[in-house]
N, C-alpha and C. Protein backbone atom coordinates (compact mmCIF):
# COMPACT_ATOMS: atom_id res chain seq x y z
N UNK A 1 -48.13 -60.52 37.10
CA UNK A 1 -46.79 -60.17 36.69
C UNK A 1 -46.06 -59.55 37.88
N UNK A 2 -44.97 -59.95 38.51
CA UNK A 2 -44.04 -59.64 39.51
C UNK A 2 -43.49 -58.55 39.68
N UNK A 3 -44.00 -57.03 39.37
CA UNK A 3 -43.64 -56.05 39.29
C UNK A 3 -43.63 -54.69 40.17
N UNK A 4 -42.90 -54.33 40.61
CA UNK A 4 -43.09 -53.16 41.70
C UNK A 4 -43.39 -51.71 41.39
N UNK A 5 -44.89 -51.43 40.87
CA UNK A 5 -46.00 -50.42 40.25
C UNK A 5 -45.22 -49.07 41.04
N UNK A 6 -45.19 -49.61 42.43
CA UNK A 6 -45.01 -47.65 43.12
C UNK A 6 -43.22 -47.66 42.83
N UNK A 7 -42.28 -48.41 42.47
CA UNK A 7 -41.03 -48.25 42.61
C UNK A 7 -40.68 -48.18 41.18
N UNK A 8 -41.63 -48.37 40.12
CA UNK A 8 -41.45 -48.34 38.65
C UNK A 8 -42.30 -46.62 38.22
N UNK A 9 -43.08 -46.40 39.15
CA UNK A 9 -44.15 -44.82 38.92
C UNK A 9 -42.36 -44.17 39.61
N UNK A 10 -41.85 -44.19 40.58
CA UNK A 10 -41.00 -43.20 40.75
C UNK A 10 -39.89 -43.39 40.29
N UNK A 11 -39.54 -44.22 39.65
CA UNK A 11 -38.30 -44.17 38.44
C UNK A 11 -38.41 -43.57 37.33
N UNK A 12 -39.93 -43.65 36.92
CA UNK A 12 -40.50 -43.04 35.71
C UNK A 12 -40.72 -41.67 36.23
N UNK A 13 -41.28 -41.15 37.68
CA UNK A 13 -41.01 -39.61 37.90
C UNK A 13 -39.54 -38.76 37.69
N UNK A 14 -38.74 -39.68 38.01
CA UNK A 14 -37.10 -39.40 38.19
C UNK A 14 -36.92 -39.03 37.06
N UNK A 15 -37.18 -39.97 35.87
CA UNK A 15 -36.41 -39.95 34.59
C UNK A 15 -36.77 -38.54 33.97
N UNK A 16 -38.59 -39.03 33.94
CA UNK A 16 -39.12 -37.75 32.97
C UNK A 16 -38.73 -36.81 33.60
N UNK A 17 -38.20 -36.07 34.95
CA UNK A 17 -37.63 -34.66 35.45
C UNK A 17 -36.54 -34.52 34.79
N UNK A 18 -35.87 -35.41 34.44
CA UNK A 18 -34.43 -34.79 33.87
C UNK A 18 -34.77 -34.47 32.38
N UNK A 19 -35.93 -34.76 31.73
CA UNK A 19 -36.67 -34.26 30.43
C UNK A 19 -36.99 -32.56 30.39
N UNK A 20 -36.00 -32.07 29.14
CA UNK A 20 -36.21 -30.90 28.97
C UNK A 20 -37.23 -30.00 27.77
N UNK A 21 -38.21 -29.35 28.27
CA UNK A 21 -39.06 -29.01 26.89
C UNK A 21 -38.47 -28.09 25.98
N UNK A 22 -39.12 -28.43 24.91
CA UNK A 22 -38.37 -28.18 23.41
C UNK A 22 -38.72 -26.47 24.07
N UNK A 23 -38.20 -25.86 23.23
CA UNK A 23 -38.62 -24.76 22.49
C UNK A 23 -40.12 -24.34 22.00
N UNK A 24 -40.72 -23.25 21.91
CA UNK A 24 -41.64 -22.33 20.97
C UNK A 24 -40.62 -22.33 19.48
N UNK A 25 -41.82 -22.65 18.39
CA UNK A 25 -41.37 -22.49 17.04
C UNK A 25 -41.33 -21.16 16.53
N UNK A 26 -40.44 -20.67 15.82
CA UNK A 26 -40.46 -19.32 15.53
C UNK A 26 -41.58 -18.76 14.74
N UNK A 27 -42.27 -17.54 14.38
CA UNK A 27 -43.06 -17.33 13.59
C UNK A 27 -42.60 -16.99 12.44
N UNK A 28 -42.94 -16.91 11.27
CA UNK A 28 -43.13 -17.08 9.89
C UNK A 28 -43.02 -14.96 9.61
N UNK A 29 -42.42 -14.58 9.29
CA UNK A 29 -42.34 -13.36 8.52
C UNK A 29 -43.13 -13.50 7.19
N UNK A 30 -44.13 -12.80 6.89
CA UNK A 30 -44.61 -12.64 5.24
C UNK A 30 -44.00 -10.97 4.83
N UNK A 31 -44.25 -11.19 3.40
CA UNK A 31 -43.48 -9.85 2.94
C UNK A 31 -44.49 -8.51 3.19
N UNK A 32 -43.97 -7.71 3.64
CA UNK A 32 -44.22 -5.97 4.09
C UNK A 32 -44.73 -5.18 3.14
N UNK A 33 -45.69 -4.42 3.04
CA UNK A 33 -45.89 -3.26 2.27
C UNK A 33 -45.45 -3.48 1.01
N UNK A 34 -46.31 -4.40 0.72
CA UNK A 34 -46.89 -4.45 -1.00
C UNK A 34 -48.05 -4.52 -1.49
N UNK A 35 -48.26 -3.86 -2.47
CA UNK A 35 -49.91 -3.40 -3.34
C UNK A 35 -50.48 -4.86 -3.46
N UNK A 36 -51.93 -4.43 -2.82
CA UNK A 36 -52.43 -5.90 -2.76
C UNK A 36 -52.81 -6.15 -4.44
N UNK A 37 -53.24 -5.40 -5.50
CA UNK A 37 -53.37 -5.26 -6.55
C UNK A 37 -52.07 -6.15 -7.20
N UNK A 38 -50.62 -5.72 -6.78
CA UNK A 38 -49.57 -6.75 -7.43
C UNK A 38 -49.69 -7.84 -7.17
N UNK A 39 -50.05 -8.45 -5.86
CA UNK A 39 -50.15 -9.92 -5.80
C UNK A 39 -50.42 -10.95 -6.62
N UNK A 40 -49.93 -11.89 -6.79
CA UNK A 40 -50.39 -13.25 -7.82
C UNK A 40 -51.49 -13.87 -7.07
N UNK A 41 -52.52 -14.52 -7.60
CA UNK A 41 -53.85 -15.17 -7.32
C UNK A 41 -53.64 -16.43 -7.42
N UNK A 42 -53.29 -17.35 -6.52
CA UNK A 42 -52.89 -18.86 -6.50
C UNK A 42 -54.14 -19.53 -5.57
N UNK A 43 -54.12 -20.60 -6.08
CA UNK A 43 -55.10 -21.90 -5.49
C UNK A 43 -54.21 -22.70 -4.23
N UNK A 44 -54.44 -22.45 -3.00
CA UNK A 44 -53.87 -23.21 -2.08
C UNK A 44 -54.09 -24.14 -1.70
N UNK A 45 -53.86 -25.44 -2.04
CA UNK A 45 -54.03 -26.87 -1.58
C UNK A 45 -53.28 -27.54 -0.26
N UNK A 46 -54.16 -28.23 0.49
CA UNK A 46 -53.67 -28.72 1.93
C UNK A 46 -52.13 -29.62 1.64
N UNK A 47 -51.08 -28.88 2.59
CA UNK A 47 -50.27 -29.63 2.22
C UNK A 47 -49.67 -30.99 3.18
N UNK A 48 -49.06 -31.89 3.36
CA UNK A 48 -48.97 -32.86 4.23
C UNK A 48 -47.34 -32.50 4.83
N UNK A 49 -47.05 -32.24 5.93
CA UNK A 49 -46.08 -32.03 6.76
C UNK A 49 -45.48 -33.23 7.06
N UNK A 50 -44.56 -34.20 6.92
CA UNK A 50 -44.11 -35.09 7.76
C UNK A 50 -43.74 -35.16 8.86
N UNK A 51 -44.02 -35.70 9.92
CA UNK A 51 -43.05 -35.69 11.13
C UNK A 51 -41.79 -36.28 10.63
N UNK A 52 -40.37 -35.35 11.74
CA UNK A 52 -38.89 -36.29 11.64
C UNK A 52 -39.16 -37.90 11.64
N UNK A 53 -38.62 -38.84 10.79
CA UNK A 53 -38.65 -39.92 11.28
C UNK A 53 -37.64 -40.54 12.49
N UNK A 54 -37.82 -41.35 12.85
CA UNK A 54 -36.97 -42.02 13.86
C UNK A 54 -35.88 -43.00 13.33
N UNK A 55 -35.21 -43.06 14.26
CA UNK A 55 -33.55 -43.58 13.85
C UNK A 55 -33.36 -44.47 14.61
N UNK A 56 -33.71 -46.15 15.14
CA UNK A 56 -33.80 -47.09 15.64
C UNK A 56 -32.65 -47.88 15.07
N UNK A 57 -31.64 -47.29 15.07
CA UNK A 57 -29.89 -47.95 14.36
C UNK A 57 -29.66 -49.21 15.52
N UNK A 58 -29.97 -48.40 16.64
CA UNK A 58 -29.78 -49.42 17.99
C UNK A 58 -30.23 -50.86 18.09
N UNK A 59 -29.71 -51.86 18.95
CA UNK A 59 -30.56 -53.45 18.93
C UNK A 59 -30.21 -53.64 20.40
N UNK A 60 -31.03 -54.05 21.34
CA UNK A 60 -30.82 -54.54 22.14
C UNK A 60 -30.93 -55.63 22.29
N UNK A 61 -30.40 -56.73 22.42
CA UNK A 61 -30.72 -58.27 22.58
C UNK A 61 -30.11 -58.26 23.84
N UNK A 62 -30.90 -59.15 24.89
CA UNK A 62 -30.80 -59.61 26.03
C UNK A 62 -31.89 -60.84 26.37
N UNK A 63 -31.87 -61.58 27.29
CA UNK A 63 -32.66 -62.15 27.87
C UNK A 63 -33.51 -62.99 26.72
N UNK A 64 -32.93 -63.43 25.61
CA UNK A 64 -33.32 -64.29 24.45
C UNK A 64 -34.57 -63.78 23.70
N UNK A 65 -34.47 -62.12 23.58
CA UNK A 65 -35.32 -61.54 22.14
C UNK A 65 -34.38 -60.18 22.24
N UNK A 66 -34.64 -59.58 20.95
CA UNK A 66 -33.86 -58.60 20.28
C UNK A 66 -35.10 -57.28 19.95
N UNK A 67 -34.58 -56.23 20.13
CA UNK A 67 -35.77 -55.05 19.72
C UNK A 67 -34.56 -53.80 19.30
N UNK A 68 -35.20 -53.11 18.74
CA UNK A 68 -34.35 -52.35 17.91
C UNK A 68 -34.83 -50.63 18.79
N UNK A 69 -33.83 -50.14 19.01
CA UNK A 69 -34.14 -48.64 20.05
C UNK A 69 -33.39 -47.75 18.97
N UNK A 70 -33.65 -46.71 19.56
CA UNK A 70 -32.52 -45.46 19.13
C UNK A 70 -31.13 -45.64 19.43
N UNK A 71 -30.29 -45.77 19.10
CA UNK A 71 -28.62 -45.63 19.63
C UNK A 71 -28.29 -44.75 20.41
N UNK A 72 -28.65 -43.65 20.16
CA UNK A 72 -28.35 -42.76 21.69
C UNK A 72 -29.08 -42.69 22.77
N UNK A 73 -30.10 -43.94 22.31
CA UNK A 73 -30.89 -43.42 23.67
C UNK A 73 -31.26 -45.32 24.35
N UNK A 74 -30.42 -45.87 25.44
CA UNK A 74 -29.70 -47.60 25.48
C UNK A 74 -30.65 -47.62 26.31
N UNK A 75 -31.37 -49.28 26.08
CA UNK A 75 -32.74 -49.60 26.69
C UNK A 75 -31.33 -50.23 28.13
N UNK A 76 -32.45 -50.19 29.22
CA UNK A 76 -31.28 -50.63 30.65
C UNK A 76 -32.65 -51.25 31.60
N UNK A 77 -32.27 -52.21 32.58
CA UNK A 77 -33.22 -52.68 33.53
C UNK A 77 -33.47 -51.90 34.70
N UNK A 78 -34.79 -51.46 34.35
CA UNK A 78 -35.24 -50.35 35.89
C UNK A 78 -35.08 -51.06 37.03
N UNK A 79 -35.12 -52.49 37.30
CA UNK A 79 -35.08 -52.80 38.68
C UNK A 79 -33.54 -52.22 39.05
N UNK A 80 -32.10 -52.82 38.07
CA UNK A 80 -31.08 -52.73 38.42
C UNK A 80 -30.68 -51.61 38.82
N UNK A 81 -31.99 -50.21 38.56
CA UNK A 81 -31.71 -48.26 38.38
C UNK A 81 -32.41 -48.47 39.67
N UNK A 82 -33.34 -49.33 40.35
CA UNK A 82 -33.47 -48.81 41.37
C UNK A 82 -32.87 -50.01 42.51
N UNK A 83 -32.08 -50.64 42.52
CA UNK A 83 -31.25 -51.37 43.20
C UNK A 83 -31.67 -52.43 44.03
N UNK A 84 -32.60 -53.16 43.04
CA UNK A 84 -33.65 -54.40 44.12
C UNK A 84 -33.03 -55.32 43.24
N UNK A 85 -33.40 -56.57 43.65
CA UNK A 85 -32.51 -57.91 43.52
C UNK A 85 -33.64 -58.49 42.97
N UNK A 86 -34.73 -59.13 43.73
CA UNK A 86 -35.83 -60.01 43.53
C UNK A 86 -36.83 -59.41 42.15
N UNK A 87 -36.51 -58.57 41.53
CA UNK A 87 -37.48 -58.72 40.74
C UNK A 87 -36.63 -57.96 39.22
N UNK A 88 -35.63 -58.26 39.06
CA UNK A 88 -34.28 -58.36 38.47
C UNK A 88 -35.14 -58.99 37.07
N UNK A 89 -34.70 -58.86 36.10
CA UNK A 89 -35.44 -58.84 34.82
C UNK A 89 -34.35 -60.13 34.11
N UNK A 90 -35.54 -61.10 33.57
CA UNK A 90 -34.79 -62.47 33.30
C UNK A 90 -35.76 -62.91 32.11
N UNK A 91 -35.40 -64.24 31.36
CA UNK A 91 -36.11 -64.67 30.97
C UNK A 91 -38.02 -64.60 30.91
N UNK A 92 -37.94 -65.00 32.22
CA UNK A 92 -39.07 -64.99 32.56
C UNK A 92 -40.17 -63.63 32.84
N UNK A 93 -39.56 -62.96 33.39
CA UNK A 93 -39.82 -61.73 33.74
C UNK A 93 -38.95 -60.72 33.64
N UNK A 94 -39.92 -58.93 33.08
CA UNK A 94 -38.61 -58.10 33.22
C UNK A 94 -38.94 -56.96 32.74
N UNK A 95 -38.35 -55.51 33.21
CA UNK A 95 -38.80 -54.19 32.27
C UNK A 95 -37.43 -53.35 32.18
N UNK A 96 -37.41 -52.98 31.07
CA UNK A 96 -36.80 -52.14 30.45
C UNK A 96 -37.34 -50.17 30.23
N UNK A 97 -36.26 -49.28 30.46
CA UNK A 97 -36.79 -48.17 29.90
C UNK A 97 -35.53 -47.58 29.58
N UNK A 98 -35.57 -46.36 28.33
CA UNK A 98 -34.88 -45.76 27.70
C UNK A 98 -35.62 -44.59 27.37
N UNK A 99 -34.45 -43.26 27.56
CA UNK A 99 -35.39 -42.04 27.19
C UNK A 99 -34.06 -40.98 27.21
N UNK A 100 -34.75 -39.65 26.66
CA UNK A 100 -33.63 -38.59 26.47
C UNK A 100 -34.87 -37.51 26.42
N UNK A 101 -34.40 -36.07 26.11
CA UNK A 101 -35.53 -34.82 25.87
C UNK A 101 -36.45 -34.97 25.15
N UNK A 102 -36.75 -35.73 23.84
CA UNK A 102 -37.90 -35.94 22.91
C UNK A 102 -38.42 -38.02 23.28
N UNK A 103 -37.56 -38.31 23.54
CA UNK A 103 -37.96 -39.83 23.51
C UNK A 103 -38.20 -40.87 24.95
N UNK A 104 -39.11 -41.13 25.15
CA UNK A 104 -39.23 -42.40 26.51
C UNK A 104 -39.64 -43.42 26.01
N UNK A 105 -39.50 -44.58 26.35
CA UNK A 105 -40.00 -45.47 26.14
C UNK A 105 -39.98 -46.94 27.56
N UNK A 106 -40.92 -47.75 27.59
CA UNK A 106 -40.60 -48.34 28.69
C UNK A 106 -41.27 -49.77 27.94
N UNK A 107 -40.64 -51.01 28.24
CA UNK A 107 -40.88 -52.58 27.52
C UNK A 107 -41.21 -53.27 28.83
N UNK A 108 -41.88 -54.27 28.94
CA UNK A 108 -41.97 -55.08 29.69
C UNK A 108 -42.10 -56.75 29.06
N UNK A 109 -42.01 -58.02 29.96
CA UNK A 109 -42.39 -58.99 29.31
C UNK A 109 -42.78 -59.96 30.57
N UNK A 110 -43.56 -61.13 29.88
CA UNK A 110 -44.00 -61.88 30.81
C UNK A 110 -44.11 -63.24 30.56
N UNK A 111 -43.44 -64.61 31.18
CA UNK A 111 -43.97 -65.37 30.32
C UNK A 111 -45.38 -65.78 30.85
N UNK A 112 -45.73 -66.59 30.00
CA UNK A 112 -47.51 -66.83 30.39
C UNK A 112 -47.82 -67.60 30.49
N UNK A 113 -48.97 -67.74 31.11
CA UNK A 113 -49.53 -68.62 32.46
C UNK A 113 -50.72 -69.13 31.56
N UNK A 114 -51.31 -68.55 30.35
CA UNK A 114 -52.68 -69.53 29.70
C UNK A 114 -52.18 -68.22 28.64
N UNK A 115 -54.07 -68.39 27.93
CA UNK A 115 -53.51 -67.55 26.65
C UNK A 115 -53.46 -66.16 26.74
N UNK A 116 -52.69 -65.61 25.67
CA UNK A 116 -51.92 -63.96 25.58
C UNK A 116 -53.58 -63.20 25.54
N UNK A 117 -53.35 -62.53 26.14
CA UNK A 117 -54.51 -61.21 26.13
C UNK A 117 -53.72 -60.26 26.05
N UNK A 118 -54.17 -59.65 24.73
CA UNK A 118 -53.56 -58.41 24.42
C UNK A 118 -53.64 -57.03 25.26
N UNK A 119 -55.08 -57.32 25.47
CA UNK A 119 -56.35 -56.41 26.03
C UNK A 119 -55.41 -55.84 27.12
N UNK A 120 -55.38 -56.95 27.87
CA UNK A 120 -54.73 -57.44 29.45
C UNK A 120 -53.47 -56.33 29.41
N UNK A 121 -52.75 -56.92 28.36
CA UNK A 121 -51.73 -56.57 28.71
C UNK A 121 -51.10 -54.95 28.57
N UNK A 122 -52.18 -54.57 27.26
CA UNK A 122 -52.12 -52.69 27.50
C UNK A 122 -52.75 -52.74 28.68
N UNK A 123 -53.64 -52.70 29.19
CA UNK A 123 -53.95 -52.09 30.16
C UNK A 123 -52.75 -52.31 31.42
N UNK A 124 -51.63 -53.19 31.69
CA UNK A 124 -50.64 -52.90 32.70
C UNK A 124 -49.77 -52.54 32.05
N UNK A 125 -49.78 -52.30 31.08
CA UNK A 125 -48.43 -51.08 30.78
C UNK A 125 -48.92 -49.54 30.61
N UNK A 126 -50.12 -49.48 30.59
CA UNK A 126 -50.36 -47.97 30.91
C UNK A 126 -50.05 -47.42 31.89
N UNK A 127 -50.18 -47.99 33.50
CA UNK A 127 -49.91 -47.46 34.30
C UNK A 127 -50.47 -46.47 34.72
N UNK A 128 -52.35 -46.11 34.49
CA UNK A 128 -51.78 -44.99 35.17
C UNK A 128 -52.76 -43.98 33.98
N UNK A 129 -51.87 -44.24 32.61
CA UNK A 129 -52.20 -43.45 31.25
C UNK A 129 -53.44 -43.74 31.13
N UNK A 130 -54.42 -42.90 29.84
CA UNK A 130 -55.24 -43.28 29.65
C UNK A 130 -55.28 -43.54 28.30
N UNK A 131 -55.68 -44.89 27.35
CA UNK A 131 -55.86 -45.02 26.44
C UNK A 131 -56.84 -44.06 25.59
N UNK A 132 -56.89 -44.12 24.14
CA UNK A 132 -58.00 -43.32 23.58
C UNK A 132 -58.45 -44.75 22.68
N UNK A 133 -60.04 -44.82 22.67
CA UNK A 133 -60.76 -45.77 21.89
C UNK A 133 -60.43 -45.30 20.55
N UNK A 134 -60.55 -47.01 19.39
CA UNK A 134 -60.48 -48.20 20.24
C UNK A 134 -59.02 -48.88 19.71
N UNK A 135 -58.76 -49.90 20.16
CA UNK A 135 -57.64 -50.58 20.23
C UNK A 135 -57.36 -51.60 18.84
N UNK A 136 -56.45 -51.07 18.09
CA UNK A 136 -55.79 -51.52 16.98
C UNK A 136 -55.35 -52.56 16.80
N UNK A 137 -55.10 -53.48 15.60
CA UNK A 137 -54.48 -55.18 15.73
C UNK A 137 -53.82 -54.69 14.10
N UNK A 138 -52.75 -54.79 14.09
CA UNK A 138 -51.93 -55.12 12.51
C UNK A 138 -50.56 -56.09 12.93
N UNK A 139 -50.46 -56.04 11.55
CA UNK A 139 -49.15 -57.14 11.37
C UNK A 139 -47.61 -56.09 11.41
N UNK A 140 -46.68 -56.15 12.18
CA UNK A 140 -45.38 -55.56 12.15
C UNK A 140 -44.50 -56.18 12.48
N UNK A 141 -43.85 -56.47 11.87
CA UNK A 141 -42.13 -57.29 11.86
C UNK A 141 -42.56 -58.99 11.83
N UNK A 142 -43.78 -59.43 11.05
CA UNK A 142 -43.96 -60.85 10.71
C UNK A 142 -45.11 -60.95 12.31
N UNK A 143 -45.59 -60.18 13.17
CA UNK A 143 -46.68 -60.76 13.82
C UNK A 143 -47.75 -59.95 14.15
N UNK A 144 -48.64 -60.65 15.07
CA UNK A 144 -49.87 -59.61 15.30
C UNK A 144 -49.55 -58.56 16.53
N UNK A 145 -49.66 -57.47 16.27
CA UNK A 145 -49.53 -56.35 17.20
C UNK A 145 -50.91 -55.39 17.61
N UNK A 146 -51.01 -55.26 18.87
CA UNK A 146 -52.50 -54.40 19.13
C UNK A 146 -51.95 -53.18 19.71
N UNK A 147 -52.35 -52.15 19.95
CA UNK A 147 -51.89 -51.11 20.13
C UNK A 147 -52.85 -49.79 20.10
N UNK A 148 -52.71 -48.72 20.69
CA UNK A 148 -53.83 -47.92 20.94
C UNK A 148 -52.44 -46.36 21.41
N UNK A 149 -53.77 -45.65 20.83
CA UNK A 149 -52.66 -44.14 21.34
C UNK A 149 -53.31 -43.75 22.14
N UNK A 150 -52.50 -43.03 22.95
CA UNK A 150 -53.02 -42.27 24.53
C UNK A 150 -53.57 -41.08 24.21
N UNK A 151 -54.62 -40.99 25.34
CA UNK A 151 -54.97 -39.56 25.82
C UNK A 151 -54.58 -38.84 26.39
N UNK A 152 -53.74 -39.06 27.03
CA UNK A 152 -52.81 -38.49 28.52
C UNK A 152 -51.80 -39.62 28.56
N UNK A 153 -49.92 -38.90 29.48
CA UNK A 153 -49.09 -39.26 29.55
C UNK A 153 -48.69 -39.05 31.19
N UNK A 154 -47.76 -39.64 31.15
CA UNK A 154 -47.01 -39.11 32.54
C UNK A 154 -46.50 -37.69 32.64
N UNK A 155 -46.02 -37.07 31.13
CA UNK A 155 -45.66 -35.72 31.62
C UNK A 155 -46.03 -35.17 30.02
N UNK A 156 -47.74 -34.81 30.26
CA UNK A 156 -48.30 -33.98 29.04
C UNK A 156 -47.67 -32.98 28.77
N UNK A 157 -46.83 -31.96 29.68
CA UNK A 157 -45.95 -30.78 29.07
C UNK A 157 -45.06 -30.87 28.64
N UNK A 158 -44.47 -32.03 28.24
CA UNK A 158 -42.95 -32.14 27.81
C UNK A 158 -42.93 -33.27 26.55
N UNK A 159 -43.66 -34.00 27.00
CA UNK A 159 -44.16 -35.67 26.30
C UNK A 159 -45.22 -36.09 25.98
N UNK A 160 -46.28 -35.30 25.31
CA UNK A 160 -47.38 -35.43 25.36
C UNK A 160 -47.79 -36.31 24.76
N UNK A 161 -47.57 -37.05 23.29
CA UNK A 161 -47.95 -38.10 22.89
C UNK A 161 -47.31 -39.38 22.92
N UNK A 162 -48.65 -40.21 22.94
CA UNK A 162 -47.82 -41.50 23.51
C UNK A 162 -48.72 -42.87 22.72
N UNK A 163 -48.02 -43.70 22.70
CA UNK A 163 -48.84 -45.62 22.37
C UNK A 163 -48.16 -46.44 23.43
N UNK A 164 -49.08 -47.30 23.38
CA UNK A 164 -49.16 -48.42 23.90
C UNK A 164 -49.77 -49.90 23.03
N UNK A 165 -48.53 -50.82 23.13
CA UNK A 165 -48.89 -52.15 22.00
C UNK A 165 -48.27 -53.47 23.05
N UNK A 166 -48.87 -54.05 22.68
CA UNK A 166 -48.56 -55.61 23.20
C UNK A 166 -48.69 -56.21 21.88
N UNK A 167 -47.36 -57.54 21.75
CA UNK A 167 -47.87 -58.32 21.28
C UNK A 167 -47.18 -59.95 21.88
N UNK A 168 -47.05 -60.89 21.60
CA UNK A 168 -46.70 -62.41 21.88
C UNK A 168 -45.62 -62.98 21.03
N UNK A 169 -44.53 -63.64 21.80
CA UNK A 169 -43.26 -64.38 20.82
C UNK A 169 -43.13 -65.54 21.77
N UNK A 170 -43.32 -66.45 21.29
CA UNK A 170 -43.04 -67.75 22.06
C UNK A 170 -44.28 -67.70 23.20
N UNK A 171 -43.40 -67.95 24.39
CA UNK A 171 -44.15 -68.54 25.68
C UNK A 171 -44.28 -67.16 26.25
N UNK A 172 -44.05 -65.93 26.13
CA UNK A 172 -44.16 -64.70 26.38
C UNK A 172 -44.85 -63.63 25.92
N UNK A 173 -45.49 -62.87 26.77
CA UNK A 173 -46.20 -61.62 26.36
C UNK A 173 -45.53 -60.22 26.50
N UNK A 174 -44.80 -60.11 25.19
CA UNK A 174 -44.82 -57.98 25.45
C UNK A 174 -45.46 -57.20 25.52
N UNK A 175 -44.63 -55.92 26.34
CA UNK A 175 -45.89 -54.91 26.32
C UNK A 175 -44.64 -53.43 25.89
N UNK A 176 -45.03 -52.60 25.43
CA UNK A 176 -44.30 -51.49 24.83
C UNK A 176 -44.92 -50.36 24.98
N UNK A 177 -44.70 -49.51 25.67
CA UNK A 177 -44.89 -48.26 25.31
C UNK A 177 -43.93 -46.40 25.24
N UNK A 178 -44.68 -45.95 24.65
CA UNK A 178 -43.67 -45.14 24.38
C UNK A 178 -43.88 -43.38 24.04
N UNK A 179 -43.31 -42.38 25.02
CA UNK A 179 -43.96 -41.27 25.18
C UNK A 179 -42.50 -40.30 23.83
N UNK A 180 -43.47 -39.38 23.05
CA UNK A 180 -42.59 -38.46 22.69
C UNK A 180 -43.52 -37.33 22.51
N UNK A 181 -42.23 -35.85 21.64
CA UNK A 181 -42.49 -34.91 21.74
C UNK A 181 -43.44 -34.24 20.07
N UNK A 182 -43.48 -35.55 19.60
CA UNK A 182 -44.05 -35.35 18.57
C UNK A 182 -45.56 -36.36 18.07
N UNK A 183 -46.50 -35.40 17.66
CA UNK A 183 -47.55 -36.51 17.78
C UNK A 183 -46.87 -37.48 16.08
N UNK A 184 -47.88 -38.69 16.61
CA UNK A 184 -47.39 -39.34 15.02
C UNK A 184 -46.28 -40.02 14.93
N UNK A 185 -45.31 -40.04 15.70
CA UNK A 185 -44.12 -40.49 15.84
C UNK A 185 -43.44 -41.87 16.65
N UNK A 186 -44.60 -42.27 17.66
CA UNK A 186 -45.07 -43.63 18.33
C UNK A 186 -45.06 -44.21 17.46
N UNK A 187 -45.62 -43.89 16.13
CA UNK A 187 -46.33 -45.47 15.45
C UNK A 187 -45.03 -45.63 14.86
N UNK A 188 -44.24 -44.92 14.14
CA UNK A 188 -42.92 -45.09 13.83
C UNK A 188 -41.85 -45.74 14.00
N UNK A 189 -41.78 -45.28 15.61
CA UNK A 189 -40.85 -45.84 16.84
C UNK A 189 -41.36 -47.39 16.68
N UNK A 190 -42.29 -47.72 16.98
CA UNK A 190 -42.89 -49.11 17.00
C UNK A 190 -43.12 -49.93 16.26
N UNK A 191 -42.66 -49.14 14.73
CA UNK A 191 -42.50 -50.35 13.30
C UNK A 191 -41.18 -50.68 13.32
N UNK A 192 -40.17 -49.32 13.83
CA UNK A 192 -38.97 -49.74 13.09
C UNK A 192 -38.31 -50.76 14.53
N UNK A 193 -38.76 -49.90 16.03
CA UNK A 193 -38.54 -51.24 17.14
C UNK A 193 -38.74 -52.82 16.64
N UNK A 194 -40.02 -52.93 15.96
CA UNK A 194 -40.51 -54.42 15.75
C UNK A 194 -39.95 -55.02 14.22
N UNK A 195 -39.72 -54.50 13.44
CA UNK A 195 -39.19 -54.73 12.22
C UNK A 195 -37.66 -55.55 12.93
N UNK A 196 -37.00 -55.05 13.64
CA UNK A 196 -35.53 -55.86 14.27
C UNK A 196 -36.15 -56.86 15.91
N UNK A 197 -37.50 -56.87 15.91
CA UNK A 197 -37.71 -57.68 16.92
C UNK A 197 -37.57 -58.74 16.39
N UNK A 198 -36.92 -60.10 17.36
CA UNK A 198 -37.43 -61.36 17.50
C UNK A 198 -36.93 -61.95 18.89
N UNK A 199 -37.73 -63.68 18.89
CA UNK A 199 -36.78 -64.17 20.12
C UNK A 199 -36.52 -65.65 19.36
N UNK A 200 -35.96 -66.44 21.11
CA UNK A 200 -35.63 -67.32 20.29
C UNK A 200 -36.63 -68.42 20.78
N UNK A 201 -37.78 -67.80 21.16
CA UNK A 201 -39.11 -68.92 21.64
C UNK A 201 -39.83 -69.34 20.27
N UNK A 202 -39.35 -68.24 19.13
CA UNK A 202 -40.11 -68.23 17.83
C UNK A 202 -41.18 -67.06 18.23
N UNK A 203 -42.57 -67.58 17.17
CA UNK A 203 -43.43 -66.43 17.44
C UNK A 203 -44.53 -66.81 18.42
């Protein structure tokens, strides 16, 4: 794949610096100086917290497939951010990234040369990251998707959790991944991205 690894690692250093970390959560006050004798005796059951969901209102269509982003946060071509010509994102070849204080994400595609390896293809969009065993296959937005969550990110203090998924549309192989500030929230990003994916190679 035609891609420039050390000029795509320092676009991705650039970006994540302008990433600001959240806040410390406040602590919880309980009530003061009362008879432990008055207290009520309740059964506490584990409760389930949701993470925020994600808001993928956005569509980017370019280059003959469509993926669905956040709206405030516009997928753009890293070659064009770092001002090279020859490896300019087309049909054939190409990467995308979009990000703000809680959200990164970076796409790539390829068309292909024999058959799609999924395998293959997380492993060059990590970059670097390290996957955590083992590597996932489900169905999202009508195809097969593989995908695996990270152990480590490009910037664990700010962005600590992250996935990585490939899957195949037509004569092309994607690759997706995507760092935020919330664990649990990748897999999200990556149903509601693929739920508005398609191209026009078919699947």
């Amino acid at each position: 794949m035609p891609m420039r690894s050390s000029v795509r690692a320092l676009a991705l250093s650039a970006a994540l610096g302008l990433l600001a970390a959240c806040g410390p959560a406040s602590p919880l006050a309980g009530p003061a100086n009362t008879p432990a004798a008055a207290l009520p005796t309740y059964t506490v059951y584990p409760t389930y917290t949701p993470y925020p969901t994600a808001d993928l209102a956005g569509l980017f269509c370019e280059y003959d497939f469509c993926i669905g982003h956040p709206p405030d946060v516009p997928l753009f071509d890293l070659e064009v951010v770092n001002q090279t010509v020859t490896n300019r994102s087309g049909y054939a070849q190409g990467n995308l990234i979009g990000f703000d204080q809680q959200f990164y994400v970076f796409l790539v595609w390829s068309q292909l040369a024999g058959e799609f390896d999924p395998a293959g293809m997380i492993d060059f969009i990590l970059r670097g990251d390290t996957a955590q065993d083992p590597t996932f296959s489900e169905s999202l937005g009508g195809r097969t998707v593989s995908f695996a969550l990270l152990a480590s990110t490009a910037s664990p203090d700010v962005l600590p959790f992250g996935l990585a998924a490939a899957w195949k549309c037509g004569d092309r192989a994607f690759g997706w991944k995507v760092y935020t500030s919330v664990e649990g929230q990748g897999m999200d990003f990556l149903r509601q991205a693929l739920a508005r994916f398609g191209c026009s190679g078919g699947r």
